[in-house]
Each structure stands twice: as structure tokens, then as C-alpha cells.
C-alpha atoms as a PDB file:
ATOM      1  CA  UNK A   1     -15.351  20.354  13.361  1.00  0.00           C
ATOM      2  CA  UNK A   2     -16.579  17.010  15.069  1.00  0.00           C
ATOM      3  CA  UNK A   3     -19.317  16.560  12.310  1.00  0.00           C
ATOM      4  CA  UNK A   4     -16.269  15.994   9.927  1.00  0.00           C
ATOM      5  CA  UNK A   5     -14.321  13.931  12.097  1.00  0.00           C
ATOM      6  CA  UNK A   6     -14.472  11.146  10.152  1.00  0.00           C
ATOM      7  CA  UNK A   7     -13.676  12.938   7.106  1.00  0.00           C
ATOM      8  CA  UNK A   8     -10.729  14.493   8.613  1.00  0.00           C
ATOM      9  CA  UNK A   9      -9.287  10.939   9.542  1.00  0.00           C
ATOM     10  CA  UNK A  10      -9.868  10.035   6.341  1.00  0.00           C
ATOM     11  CA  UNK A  11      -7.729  12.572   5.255  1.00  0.00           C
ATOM     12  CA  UNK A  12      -5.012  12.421   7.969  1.00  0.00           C
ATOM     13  CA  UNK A  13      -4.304   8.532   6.856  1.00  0.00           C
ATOM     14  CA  UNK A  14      -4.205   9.576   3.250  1.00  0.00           C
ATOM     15  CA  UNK A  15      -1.677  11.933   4.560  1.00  0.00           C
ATOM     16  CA  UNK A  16       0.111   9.801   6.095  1.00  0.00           C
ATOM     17  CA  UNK A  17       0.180   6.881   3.382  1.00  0.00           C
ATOM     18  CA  UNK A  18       0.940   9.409   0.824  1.00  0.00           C
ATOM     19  CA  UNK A  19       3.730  11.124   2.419  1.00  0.00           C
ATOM     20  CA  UNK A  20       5.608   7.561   2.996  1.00  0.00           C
ATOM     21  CA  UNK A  21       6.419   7.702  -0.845  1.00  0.00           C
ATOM     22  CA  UNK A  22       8.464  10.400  -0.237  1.00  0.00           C
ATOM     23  CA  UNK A  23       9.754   9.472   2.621  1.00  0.00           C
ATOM     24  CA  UNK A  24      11.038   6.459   1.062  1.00  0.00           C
ATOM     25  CA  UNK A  25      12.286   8.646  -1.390  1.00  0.00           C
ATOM     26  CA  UNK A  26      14.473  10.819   1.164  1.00  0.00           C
ATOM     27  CA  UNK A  27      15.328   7.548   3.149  1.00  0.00           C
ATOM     28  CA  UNK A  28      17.274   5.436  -0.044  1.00  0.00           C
ATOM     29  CA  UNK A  29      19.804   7.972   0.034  1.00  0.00           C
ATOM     30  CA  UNK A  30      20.829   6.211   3.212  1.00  0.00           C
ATOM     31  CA  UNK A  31      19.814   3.090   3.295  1.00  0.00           C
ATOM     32  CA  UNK A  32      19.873  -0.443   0.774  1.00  0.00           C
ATOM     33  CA  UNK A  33      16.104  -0.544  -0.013  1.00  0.00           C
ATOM     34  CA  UNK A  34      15.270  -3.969   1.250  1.00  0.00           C
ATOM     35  CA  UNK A  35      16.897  -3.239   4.497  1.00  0.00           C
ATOM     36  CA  UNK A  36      15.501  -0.013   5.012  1.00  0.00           C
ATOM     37  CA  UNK A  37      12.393  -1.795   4.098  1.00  0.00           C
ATOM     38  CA  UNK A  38      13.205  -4.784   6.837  1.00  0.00           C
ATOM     39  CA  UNK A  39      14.061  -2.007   9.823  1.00  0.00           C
ATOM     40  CA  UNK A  40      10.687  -0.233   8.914  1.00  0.00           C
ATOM     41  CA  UNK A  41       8.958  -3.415   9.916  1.00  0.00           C
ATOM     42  CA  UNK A  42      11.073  -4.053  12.770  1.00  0.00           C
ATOM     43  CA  UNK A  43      10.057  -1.146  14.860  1.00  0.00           C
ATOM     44  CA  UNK A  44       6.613  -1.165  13.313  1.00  0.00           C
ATOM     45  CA  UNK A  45       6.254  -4.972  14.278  1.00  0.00           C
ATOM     46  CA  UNK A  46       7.428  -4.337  17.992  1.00  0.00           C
ATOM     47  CA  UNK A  47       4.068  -1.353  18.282  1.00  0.00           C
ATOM     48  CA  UNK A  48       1.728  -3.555  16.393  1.00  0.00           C
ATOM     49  CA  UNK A  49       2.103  -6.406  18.414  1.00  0.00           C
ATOM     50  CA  UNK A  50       1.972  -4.368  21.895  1.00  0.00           C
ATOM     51  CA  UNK A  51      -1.424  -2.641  20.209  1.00  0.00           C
ATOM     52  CA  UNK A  52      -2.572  -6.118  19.212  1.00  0.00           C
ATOM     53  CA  UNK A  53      -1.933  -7.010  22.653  1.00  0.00           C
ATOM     54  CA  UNK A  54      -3.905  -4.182  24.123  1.00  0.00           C
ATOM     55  CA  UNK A  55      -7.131  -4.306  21.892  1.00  0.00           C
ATOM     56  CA  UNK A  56      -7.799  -7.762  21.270  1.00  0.00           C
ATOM     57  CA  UNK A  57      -8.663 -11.037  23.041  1.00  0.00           C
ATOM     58  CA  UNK A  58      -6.574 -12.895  21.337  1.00  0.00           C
ATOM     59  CA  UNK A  59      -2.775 -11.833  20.703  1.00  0.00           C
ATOM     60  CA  UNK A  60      -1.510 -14.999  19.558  1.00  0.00           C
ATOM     61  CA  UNK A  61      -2.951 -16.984  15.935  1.00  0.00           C
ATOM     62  CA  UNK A  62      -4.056 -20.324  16.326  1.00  0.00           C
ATOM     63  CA  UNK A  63      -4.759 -23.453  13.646  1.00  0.00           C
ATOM     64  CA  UNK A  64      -2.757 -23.824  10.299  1.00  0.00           C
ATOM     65  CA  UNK A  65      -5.677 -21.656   9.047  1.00  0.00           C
ATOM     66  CA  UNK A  66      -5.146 -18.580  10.887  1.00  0.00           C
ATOM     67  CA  UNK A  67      -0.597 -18.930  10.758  1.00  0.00           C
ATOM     68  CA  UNK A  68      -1.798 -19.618   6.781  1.00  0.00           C
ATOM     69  CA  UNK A  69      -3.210 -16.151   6.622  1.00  0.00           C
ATOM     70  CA  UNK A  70      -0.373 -14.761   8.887  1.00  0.00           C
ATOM     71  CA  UNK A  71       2.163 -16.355   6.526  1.00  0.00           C
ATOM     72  CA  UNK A  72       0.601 -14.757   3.374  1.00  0.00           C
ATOM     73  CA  UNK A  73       0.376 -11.587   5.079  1.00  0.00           C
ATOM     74  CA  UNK A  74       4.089 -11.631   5.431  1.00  0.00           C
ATOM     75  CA  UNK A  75       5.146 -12.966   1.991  1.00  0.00           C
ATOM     76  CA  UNK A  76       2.968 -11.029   0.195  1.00  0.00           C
ATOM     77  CA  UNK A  77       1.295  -7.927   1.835  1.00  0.00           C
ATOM     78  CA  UNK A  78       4.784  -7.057   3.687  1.00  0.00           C
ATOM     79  CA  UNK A  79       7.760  -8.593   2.429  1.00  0.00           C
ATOM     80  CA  UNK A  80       6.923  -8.588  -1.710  1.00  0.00           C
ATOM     81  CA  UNK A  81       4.918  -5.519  -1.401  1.00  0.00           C
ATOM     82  CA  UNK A  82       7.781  -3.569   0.120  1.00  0.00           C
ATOM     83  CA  UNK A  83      10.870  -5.077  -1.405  1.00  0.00           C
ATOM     84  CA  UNK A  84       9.430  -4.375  -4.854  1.00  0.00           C
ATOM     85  CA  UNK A  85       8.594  -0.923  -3.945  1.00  0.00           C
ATOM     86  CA  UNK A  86      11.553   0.451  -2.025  1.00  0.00           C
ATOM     87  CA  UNK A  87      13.837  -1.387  -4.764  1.00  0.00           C
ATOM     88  CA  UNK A  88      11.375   0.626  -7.310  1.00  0.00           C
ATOM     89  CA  UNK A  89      11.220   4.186  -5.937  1.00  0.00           C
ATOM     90  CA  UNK A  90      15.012   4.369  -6.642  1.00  0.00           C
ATOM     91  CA  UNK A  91      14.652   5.198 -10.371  1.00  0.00           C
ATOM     92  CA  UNK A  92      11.108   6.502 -10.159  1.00  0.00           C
ATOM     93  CA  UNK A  93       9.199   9.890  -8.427  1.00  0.00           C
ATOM     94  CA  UNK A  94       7.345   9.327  -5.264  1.00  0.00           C
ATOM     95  CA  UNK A  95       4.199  10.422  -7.346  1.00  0.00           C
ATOM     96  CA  UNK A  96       4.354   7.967 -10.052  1.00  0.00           C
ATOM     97  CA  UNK A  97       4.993   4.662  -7.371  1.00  0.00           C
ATOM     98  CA  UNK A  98       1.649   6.272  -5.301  1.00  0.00           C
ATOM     99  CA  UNK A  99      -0.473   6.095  -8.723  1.00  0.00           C
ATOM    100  CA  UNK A 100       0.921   2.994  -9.431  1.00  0.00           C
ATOM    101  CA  UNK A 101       0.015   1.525  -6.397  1.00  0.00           C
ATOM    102  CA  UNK A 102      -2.885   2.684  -6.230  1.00  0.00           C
ATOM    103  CA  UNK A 103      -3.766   0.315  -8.836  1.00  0.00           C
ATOM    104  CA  UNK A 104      -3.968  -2.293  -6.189  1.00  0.00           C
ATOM    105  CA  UNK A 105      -7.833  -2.216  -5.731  1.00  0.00           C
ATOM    106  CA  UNK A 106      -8.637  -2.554  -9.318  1.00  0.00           C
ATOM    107  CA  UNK A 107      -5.970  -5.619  -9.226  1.00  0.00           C
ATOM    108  CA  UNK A 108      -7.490  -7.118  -5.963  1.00  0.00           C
ATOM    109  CA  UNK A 109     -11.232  -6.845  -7.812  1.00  0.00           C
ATOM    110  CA  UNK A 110      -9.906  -8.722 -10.813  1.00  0.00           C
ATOM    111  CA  UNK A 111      -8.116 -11.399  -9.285  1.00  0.00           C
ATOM    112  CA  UNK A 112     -11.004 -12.105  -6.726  1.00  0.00           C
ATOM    113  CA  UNK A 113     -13.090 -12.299  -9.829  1.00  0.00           C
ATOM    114  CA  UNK A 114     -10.429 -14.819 -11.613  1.00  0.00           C
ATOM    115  CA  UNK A 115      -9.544 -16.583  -8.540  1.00  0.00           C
ATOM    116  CA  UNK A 116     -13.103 -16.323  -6.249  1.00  0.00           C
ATOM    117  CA  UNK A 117     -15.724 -18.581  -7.320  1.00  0.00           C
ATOM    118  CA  UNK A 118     -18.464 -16.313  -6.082  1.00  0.00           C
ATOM    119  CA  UNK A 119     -16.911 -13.289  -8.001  1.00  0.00           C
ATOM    120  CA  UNK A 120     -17.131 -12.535 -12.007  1.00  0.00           C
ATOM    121  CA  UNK A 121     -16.262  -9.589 -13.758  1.00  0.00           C
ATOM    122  CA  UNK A 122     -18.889  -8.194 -15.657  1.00  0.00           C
ATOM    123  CA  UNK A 123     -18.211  -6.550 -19.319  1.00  0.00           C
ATOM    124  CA  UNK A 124     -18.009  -3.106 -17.642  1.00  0.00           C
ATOM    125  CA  UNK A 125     -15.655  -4.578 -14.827  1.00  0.00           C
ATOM    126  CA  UNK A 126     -13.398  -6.041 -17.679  1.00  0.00           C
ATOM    127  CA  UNK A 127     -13.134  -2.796 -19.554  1.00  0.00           C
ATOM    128  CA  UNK A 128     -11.960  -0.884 -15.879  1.00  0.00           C
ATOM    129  CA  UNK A 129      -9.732  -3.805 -15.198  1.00  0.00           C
ATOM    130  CA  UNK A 130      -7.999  -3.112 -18.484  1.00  0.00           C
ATOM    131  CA  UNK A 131      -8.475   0.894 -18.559  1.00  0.00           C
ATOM    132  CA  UNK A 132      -6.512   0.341 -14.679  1.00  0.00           C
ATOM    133  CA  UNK A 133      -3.702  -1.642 -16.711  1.00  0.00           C
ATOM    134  CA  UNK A 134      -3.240   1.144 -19.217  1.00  0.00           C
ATOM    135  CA  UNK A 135      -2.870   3.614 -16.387  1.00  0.00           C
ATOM    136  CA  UNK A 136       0.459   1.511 -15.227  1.00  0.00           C
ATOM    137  CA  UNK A 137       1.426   1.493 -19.240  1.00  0.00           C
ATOM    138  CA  UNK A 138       0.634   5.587 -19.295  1.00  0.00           C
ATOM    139  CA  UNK A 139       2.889   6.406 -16.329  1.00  0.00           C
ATOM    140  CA  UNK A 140       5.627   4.324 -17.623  1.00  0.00           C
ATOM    141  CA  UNK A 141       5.317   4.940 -21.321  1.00  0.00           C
ATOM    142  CA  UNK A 142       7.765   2.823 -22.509  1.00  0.00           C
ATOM    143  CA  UNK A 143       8.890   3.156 -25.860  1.00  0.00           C
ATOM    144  CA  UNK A 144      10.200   0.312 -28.206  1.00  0.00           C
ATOM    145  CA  UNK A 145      13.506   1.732 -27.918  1.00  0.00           C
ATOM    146  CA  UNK A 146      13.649   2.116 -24.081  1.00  0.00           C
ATOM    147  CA  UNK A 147      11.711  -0.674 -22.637  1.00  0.00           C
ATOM    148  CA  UNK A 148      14.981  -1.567 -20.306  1.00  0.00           C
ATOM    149  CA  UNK A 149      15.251   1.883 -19.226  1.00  0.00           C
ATOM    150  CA  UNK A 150      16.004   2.388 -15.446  1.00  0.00           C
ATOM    151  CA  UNK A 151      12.388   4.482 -14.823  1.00  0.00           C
ATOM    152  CA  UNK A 152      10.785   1.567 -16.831  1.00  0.00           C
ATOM    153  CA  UNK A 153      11.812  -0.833 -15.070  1.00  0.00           C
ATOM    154  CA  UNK A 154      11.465   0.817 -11.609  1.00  0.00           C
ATOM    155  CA  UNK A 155       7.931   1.234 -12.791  1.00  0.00           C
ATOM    156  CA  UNK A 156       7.419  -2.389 -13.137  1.00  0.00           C
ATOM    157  CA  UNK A 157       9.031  -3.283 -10.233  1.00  0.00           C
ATOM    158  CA  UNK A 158       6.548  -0.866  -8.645  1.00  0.00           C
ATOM    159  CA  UNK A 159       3.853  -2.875 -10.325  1.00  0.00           C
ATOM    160  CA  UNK A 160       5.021  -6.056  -9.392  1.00  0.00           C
ATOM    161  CA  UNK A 161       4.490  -4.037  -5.516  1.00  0.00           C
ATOM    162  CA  UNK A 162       0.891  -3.799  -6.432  1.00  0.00           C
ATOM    163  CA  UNK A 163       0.473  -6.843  -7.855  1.00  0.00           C
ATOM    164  CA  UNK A 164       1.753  -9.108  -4.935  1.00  0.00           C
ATOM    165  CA  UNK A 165      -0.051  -6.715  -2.590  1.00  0.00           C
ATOM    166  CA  UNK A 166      -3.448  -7.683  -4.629  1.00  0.00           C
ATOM    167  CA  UNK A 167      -2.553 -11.237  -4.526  1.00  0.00           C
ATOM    168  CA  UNK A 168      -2.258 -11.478  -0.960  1.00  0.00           C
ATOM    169  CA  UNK A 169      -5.560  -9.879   0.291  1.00  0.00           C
ATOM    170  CA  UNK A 170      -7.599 -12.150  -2.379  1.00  0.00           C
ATOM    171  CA  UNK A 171      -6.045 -15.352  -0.689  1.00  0.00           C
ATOM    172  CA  UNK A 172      -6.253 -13.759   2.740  1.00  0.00           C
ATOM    173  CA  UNK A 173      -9.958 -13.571   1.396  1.00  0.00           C
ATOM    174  CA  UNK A 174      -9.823 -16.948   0.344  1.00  0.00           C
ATOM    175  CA  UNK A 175      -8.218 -18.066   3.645  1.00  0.00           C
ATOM    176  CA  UNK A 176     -11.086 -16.612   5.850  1.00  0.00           C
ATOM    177  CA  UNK A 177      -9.615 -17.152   9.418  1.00  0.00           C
ATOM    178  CA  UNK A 178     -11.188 -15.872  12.012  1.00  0.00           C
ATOM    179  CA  UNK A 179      -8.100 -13.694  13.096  1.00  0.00           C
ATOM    180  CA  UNK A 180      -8.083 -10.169  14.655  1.00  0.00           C
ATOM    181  CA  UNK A 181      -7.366  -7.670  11.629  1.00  0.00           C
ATOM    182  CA  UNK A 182      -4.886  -6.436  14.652  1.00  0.00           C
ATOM    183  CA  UNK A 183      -3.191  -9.657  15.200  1.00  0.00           C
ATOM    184  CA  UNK A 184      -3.610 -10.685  11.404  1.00  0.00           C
ATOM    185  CA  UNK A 185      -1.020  -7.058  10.692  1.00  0.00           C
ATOM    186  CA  UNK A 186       0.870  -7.603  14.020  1.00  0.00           C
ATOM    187  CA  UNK A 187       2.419 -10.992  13.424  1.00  0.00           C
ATOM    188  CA  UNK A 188       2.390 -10.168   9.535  1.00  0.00           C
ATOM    189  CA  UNK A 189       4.475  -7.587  10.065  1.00  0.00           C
ATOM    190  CA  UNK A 190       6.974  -9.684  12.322  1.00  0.00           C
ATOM    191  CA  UNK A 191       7.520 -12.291   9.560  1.00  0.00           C
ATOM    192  CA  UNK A 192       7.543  -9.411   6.682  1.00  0.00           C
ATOM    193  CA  UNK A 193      10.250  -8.188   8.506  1.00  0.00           C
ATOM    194  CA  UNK A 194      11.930 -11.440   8.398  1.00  0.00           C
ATOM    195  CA  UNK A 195      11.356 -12.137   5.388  1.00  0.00           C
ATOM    196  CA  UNK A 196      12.948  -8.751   4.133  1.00  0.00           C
ATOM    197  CA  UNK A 197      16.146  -9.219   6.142  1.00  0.00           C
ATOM    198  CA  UNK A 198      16.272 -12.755   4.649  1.00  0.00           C
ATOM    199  CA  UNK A 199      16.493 -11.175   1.166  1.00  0.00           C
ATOM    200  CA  UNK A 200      18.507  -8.412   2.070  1.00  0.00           C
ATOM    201  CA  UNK A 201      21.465 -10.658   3.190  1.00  0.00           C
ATOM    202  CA  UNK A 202      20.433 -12.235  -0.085  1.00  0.00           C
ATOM    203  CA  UNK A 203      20.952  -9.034  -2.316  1.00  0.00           C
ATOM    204  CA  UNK A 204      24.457  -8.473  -0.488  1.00  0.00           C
ATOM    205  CA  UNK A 205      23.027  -5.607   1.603  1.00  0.00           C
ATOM    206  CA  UNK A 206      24.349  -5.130   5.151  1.00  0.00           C
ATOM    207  CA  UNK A 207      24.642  -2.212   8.012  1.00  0.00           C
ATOM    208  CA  UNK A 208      27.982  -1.573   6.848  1.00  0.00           C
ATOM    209  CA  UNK A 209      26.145   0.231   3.805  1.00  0.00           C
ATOM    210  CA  UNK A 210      23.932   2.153   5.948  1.00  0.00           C
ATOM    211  CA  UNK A 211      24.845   5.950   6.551  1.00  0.00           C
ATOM    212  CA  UNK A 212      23.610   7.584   9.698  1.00  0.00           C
ATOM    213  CA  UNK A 213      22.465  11.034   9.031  1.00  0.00           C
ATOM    214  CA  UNK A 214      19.457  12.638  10.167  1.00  0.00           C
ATOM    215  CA  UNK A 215      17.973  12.752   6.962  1.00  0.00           C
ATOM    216  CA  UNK A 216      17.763   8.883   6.764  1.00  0.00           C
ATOM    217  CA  UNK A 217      17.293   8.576  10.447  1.00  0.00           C
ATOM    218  CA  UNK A 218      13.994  10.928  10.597  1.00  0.00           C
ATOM    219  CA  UNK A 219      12.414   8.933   6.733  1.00  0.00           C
ATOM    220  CA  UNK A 220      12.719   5.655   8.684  1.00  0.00           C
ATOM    221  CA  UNK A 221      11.332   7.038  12.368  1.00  0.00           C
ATOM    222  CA  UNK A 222       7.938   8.731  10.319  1.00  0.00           C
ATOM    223  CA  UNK A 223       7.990   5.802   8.042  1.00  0.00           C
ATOM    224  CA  UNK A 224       8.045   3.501  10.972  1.00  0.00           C
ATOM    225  CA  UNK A 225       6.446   5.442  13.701  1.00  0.00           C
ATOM    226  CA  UNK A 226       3.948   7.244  11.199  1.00  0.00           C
ATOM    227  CA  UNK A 227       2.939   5.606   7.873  1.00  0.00           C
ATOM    228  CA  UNK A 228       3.359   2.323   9.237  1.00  0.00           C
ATOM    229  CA  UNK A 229       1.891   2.357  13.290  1.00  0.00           C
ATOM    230  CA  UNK A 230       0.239   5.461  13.864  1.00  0.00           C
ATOM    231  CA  UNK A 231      -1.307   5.365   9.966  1.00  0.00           C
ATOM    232  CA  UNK A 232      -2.443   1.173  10.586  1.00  0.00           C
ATOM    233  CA  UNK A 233      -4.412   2.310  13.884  1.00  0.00           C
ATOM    234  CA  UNK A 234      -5.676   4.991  12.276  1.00  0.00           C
ATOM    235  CA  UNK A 235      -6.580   2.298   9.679  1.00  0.00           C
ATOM    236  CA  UNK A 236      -8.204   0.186  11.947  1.00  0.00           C
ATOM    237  CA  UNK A 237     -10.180   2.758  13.571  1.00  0.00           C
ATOM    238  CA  UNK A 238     -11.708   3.871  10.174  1.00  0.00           C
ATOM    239  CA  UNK A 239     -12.330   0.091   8.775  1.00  0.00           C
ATOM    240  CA  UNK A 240     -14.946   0.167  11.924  1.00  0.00           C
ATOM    241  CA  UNK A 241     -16.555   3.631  11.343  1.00  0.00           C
ATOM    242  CA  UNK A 242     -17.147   4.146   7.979  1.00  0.00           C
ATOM    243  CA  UNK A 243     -16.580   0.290   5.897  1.00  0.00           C
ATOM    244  CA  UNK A 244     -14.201  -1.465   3.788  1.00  0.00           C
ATOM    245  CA  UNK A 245     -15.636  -0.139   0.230  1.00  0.00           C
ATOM    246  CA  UNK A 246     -15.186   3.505   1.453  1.00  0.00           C
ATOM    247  CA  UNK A 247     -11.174   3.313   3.236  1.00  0.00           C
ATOM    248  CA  UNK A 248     -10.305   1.829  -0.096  1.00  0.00           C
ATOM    249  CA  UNK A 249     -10.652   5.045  -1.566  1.00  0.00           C
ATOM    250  CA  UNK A 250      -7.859   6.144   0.563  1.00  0.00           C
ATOM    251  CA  UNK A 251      -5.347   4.819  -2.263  1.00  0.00           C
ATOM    252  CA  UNK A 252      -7.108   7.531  -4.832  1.00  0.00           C
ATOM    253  CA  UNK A 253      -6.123  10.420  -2.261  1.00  0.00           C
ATOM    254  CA  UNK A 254      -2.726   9.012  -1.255  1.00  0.00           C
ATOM    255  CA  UNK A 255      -1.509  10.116  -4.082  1.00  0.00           C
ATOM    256  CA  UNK A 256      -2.379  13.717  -4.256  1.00  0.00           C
ATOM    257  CA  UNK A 257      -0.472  14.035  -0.720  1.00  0.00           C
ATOM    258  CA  UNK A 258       2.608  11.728  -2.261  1.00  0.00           C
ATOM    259  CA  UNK A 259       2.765  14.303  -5.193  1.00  0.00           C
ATOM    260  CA  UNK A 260       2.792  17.103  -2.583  1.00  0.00           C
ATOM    261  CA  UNK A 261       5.154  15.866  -0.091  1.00  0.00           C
ATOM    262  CA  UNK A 262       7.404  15.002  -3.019  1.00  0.00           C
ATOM    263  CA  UNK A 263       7.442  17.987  -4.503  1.00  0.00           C
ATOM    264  CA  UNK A 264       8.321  20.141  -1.385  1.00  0.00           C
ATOM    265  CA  UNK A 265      10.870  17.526   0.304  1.00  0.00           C
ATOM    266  CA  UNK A 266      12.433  15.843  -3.013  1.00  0.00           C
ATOM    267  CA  UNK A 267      11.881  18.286  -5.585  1.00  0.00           C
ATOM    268  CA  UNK A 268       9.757  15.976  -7.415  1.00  0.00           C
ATOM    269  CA  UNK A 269       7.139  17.487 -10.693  1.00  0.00           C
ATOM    270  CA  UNK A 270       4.239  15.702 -11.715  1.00  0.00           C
ATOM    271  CA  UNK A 271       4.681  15.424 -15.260  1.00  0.00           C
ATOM    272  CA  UNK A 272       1.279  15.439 -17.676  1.00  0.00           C
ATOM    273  CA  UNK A 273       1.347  11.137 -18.108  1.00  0.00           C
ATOM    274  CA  UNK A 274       1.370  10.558 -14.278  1.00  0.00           C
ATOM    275  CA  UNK A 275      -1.591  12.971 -14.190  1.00  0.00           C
ATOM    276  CA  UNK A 276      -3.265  10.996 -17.096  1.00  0.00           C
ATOM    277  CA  UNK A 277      -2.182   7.161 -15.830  1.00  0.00           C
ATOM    278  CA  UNK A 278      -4.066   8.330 -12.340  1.00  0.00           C
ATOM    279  CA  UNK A 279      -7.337   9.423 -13.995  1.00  0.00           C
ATOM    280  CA  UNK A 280      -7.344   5.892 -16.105  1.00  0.00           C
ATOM    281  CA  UNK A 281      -6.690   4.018 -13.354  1.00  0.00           C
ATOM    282  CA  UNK A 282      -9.449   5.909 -11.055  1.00  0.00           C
ATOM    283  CA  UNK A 283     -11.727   5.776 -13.577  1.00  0.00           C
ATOM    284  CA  UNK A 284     -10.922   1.937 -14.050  1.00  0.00           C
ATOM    285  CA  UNK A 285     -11.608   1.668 -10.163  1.00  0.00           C
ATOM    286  CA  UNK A 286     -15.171   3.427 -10.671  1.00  0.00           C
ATOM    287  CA  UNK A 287     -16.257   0.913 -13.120  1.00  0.00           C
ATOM    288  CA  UNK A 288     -15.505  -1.896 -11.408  1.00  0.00           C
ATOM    289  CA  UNK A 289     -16.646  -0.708  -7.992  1.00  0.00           C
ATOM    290  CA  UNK A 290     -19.936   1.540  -9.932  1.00  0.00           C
ATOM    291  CA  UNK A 291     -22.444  -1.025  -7.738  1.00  0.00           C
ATOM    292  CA  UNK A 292     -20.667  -0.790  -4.645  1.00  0.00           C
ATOM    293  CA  UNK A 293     -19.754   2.245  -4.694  1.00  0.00           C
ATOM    294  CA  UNK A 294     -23.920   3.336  -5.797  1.00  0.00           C
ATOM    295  CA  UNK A 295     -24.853   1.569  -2.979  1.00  0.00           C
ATOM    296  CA  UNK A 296     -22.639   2.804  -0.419  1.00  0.00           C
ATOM    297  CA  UNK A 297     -23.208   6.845  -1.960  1.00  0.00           C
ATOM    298  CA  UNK A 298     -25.895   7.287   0.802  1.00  0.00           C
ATOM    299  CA  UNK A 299     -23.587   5.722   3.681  1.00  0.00           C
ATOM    300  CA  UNK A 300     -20.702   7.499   2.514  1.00  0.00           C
ATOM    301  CA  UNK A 301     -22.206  10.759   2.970  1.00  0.00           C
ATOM    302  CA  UNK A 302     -23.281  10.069   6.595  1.00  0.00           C
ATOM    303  CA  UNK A 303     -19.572   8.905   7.359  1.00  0.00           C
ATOM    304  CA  UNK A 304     -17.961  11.708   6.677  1.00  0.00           C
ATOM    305  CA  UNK A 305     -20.535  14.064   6.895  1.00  0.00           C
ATOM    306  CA  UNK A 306     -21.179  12.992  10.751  1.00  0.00           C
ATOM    307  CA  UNK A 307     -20.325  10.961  13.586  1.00  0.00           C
END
């Protein structure tokens, strides 16, 4: 069992990321999205920053460098990301938001590549860029008819998710502080938090809305307490033991487990075009990751294959 230890983490974070689709699902029966979003980071924010606390030397960003990153972090990685996908996953399965989101590494790759001096998509890296893109078009399907329908739209919204999640790790890339991944999440998720309660009040969403049943009250515990803490340290720990090439491919197995969970809690099927949007966009991800991903084959195998 310990040889696979790695393997099984791998898995267990998957699980964890992957469930959270449904559990957003369950949750927006009780909660306005953005603020269910906002209270997620809330409790989340209050464990990172005692972990950040804990583990590194420095709690606390410094510079307008390091609150730069820390600012983009919470515009983009927490507050867009989530706002967009909880608003989303109202009109949309928990299956078909984890595919689309998982187009978020193919994204990342081609904005570095647009935006990144030192990075250029090759004619193969082009073609998976695009092959990613018709993934997104596959699991929506919109027709000329339709193209306002509720599911197509959620699906967009969903992609918008993926899309501002992209942006902000190519300019957190960009930024290059020399921040504590810890920290850098920590105070993220403090002004994400922010941030979503900002646009909540915005959107006309208040506590008043909220019902307290223990349906809603258990999506946002796991989703806070689970997907968000216990799935980020679990993050963490595997960035360190096996690289950053190989936990990417935790968004290809995330949804597999969101399909799952989905299906058993929310009585959510996998119709035939998610199925076929999640092979383009995997297949887009392979192409654009083939000399990476050739080059890391050997490591790979020794990560999860041993300690």
C-alpha cells in the first residue's frame, strides 16, 4: 500500500476536487451562488492562514510585488473563478462544469504562450489549443436557434470560470514573487472572499435568502472544510512530491469523480457530448503538454509507483 502512496493522494485530491461540483450542485438549493461562494472562502481563508502560519517562515506578503500576486490571486483565481462557476452550475450538471474546467490547463498553456515572451505555441500546440476550445463548444452544443438557452449560457459562464482561472496563474507567472505557495493561497483566499461578498451585495444577494437545512449546511462544511482546506494541503503536499506537470493532471481525473458524485447525490447522467467534449479537450491537453509530459513519463512512474 505505501509504494502507491503517492498515487493514492493523487487520487484522494481528485476526489475531493471532483466531488465539490456536486457539492455545489446540492448547496445552490440553499444558498445565492456568489454568497455561498463568499462563505466557502470565509472559513477556508480562516484554516489557510493558520496552516500558512504553521508551515512557513513568512505568514505575512511583503513589497507591491508579492500583495500584486496576492491581489491577482484574489480577483482572478478566487473571486472570478468562483463567482462564474457557482452562478454557472445552476443551469448546468456537475459533470459538464468539471470538463469544462478542466479546460483550464490547455487555456493557461496558450495564454502563457500569447502573453510569455519565453513561451510560443508550436503548430501542434495550436491545433490542441483549438481541439481544447471545441471541447467547451461540444459540451455546450449550441444550436443557432438556442444560443441564449439557460444550459448555454451556464456553460459559458462556466467557461468564463476557466478562463479567468487561466488568466490569473499566467500573470501570477508573470509576477514571479518570491511568496510561499501557502501564504500566496492564504491571503488570496481572504481577499477572494472579499471580493465575492462585494459582488454579492452587488447582485442583491443577502442572508435573508439563505435557507438553513442540513443539506446546504453539510455542501458548504465539505466544500469548505474538504475541497477547499483539506484538498489545498493535500495540494501542497503533492506539488512537492511528485511536480507541477504531473498534479495538473488532477483536472483530467476530477471529472470522472464529479460525474460520479453527481450521479449518486444529484441524479445527474452523463450524456454522450460531455463524454466527447472531455476526450477533445484531454486530447488537446496531450498535444500541447506531448514534450513535457515525454519527459516527465519516466518521473511519473516513480511518483506514483513509489515513495
Amino acid at each position: 500500500m505505501s509504494r502507491y502512496r503517492n498515487l493514492w493522494r493523487f487520487l484522494a485530491l481528485a476526489a475531493l476536487w471532483g466531488s465539490a461540483f456536486a457539492a455545489i450542485k446540492a448547496g445552490l438549493d440553499y444558498f445565492p451562488p456568489v454568497l455561498f461562494a463568499a462563505l466557502r472562502y470565509d472559513i477556508a481563508a480562516l484554516v489557510m492562514l493558520g496552516y500558512a502560519v504553521a508551515v512557513t517562515d513568512r505568514a505575512i506578503p511583503r513589497g507591491r510585488r508579492e500583495w500584486a500576486a496576492v491581489g491577482v490571486g484574489a480577483a482572478l483565481l478566487i473571486a472570478a473563478y468562483h463567482a462564474f462557476l457557482f452562478v454557472g452550475e445552476q443551469e448546468t450538471t456537475s459533470a459538464a462544469a468539471a470538463v469544462v474546467v478542466s479546460l483550464s490547463p490547455v487555456l493557461t498553456a496558450g495564454l502563457a504562450r500569447a502573453l510569455l515572451p519565453d513561451d510560443r505555441l508550436s503548430p501542434l500546440g495550436v491545433a490542441g489549443l483549438l481541439l481544447g476550445l471545441l471541447g467547451v463548444a461540444v459540451v455546450a452544443r449550441p444550436s443557432t436557434s438556442a444560443l441564449l438557452a439557460s444550459d448555454v449560457v451556464a456553460e459559458l459562464l462556466v467557461f468564463a470560470a476557466a478562463l479567468s482561472f487561466a488568466l490569473g496563474s499566467v500573470v501570477t507567472e508573470w509576477l514571479d514573487a518570491d511568496l510561499a505557495v501557502e501564504t500566496m493561497e492564504a491571503w488570496s483566499m481572504v481577499g477572494g472572499a472579499a471580493l465575492l461578498h462585494v459582488v454579492s451585495l452587488a447582485l442583491g444577494e443577502s442572508l435573508a435568502n439563505v435557507t438553513l437545512a442540513g443539506p446546504g449546511l453539510w455542501a458548504l462544511a465539505y466544500l469548505s472544510l474538504g475541497s477547499s482546506a483539506a484538498g489545498f494541503l493535500l495540494y501542497f503536499d503533492l506539488l512537492d512530491r511528485i511536480g507541477s506537470v504531473e498534479i495538473n493532471l488532477v483536472s483530467y481525473a476530477a471529472p470522472a469523480f464529479a460525474a460520479l458524485t453527481g450521479f449518486l447525490f444529484v441524479g445527474e447522467v452523463v450524456d454522450t457530448w460531455t463524454a466527447a467534449g472531455f476526450g477533445c479537450i484531454l486530447v488537446g491537453f496531450a498535444l500541447i503538454k506531448r514534450r513535457a509530459l515525454g519527459r516527465e513519463l519516466p518521473r511519473l512512474r516513480a511518483a506514483f509507483g513509489a515513495e
